[in-house]
Protein backbone atom coordinates (compact mmCIF):
# COMPACT_ATOMS: atom_id res chain seq x y z
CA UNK A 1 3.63 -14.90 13.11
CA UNK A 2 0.08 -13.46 12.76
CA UNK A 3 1.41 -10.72 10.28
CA UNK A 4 2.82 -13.39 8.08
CA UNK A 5 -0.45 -15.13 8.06
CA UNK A 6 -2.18 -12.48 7.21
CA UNK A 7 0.12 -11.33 4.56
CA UNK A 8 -0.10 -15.18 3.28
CA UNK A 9 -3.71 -14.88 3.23
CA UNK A 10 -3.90 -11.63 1.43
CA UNK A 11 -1.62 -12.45 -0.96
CA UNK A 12 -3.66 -15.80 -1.68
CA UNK A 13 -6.99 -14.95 -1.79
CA UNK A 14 -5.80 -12.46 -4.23
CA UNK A 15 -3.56 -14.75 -6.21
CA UNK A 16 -6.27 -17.53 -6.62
CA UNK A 17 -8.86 -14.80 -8.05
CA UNK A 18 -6.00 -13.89 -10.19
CA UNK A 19 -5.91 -17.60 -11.52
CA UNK A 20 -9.95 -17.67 -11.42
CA UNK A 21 -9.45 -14.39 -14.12
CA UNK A 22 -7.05 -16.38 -16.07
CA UNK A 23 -9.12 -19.32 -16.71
CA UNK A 24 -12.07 -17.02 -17.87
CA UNK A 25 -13.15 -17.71 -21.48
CA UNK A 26 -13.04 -14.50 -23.68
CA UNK A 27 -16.70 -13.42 -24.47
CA UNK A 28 -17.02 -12.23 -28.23
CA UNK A 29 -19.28 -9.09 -29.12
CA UNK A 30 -22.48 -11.27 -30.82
CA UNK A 31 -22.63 -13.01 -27.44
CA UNK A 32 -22.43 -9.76 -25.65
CA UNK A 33 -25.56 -8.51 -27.75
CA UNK A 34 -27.89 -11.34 -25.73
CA UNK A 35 -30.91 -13.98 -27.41
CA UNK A 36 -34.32 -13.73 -28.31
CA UNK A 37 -36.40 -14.70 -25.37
CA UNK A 38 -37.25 -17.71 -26.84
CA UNK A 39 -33.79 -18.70 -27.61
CA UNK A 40 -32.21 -17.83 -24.05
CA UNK A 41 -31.32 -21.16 -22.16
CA UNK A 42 -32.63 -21.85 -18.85
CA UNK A 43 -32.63 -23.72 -15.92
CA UNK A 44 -29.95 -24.34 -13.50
CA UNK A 45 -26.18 -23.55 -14.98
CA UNK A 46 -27.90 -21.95 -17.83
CA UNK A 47 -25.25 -19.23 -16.80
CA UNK A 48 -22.36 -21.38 -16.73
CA UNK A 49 -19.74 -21.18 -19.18
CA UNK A 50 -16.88 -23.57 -19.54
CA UNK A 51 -13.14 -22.02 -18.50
CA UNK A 52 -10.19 -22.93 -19.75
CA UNK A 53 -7.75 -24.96 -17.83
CA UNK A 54 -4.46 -23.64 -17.65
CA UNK A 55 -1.13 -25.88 -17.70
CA UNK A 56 0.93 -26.04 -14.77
CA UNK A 57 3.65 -23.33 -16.52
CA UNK A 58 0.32 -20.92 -16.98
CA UNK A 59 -0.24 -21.14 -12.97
CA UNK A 60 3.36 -20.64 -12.34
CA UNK A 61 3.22 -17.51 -14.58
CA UNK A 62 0.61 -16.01 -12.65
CA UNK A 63 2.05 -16.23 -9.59
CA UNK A 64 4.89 -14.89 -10.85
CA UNK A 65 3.58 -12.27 -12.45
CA UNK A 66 1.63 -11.39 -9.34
CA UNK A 67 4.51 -11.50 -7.01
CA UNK A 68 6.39 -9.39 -9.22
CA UNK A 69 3.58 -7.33 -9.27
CA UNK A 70 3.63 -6.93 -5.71
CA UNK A 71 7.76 -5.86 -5.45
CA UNK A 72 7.04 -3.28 -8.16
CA UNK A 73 4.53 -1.76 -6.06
CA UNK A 74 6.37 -1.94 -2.83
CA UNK A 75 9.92 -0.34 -5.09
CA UNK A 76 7.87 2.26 -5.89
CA UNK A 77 6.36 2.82 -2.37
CA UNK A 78 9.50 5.17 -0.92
CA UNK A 79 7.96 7.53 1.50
CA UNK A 80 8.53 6.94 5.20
CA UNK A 81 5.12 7.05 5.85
CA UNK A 82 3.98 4.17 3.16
CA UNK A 83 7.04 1.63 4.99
CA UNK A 84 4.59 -0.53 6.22
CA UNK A 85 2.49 -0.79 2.83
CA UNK A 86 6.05 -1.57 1.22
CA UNK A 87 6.77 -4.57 4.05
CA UNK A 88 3.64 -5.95 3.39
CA UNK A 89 3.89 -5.87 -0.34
CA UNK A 90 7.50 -7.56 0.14
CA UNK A 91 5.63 -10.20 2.88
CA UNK A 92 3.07 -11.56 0.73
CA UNK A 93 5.39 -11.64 -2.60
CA UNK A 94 7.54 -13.73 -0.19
CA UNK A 95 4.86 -15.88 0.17
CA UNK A 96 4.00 -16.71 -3.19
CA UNK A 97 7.74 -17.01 -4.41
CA UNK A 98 7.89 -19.43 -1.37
CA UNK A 99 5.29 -21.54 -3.11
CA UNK A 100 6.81 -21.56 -6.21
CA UNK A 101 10.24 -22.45 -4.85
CA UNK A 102 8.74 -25.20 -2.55
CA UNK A 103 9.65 -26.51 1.00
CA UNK A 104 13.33 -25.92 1.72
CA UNK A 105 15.64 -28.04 3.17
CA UNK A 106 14.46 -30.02 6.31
């Protein structure tokens, strides 16, 4: 049971900074290039930028595409010496897919 959990946490933690990425606003060139001093904002949140929010089919899609992710890896992963890599990588794709196809039956 402890494995599992910390194959479910692994494969969270990464899966919600996957979603954090997704929601990221794209930052054009000019912006890159920065103010005049006397233009920069300040104070608190002067860092802050607003993210996008992404539909319920956008969230599915990355944890799809992060599960996915993690059975290509583990396909690839053939030596006998990478076999617990591979289980892992099959583990925490488990997980997500197991979110995605919610609770089964009772």
């Amino acid at each position: 049971m402890r494995a599992r959990d910390k194959a479910a946490v692994s494969a969270l933690r990464a899966t919600l900074a996957a979603l954090d990425n997704a929601e990221a606003v794209p930052v054009d060139a000019a912006e890159l290039r920065g103010l005049a001093l006397e233009q920069a904002p300040l104070g608190a949140g002067a860092t802050e930028a607003a993210r996008r929010e992404l539909s319920e089919g956008g969230v599915v899609d990355v944890v799809r595409a992060e599960a996915a992710e993690r059975l290509e890896v583990a396909a690839q992963l053939t030596a006998p010496a990478h076999a617990a890599r591979a289980a892992r990588l099959r583990a925490e794709a488990a997980v997500l897919l197991g979110f995605l196809d919610g609770p089964g039956p009772a």
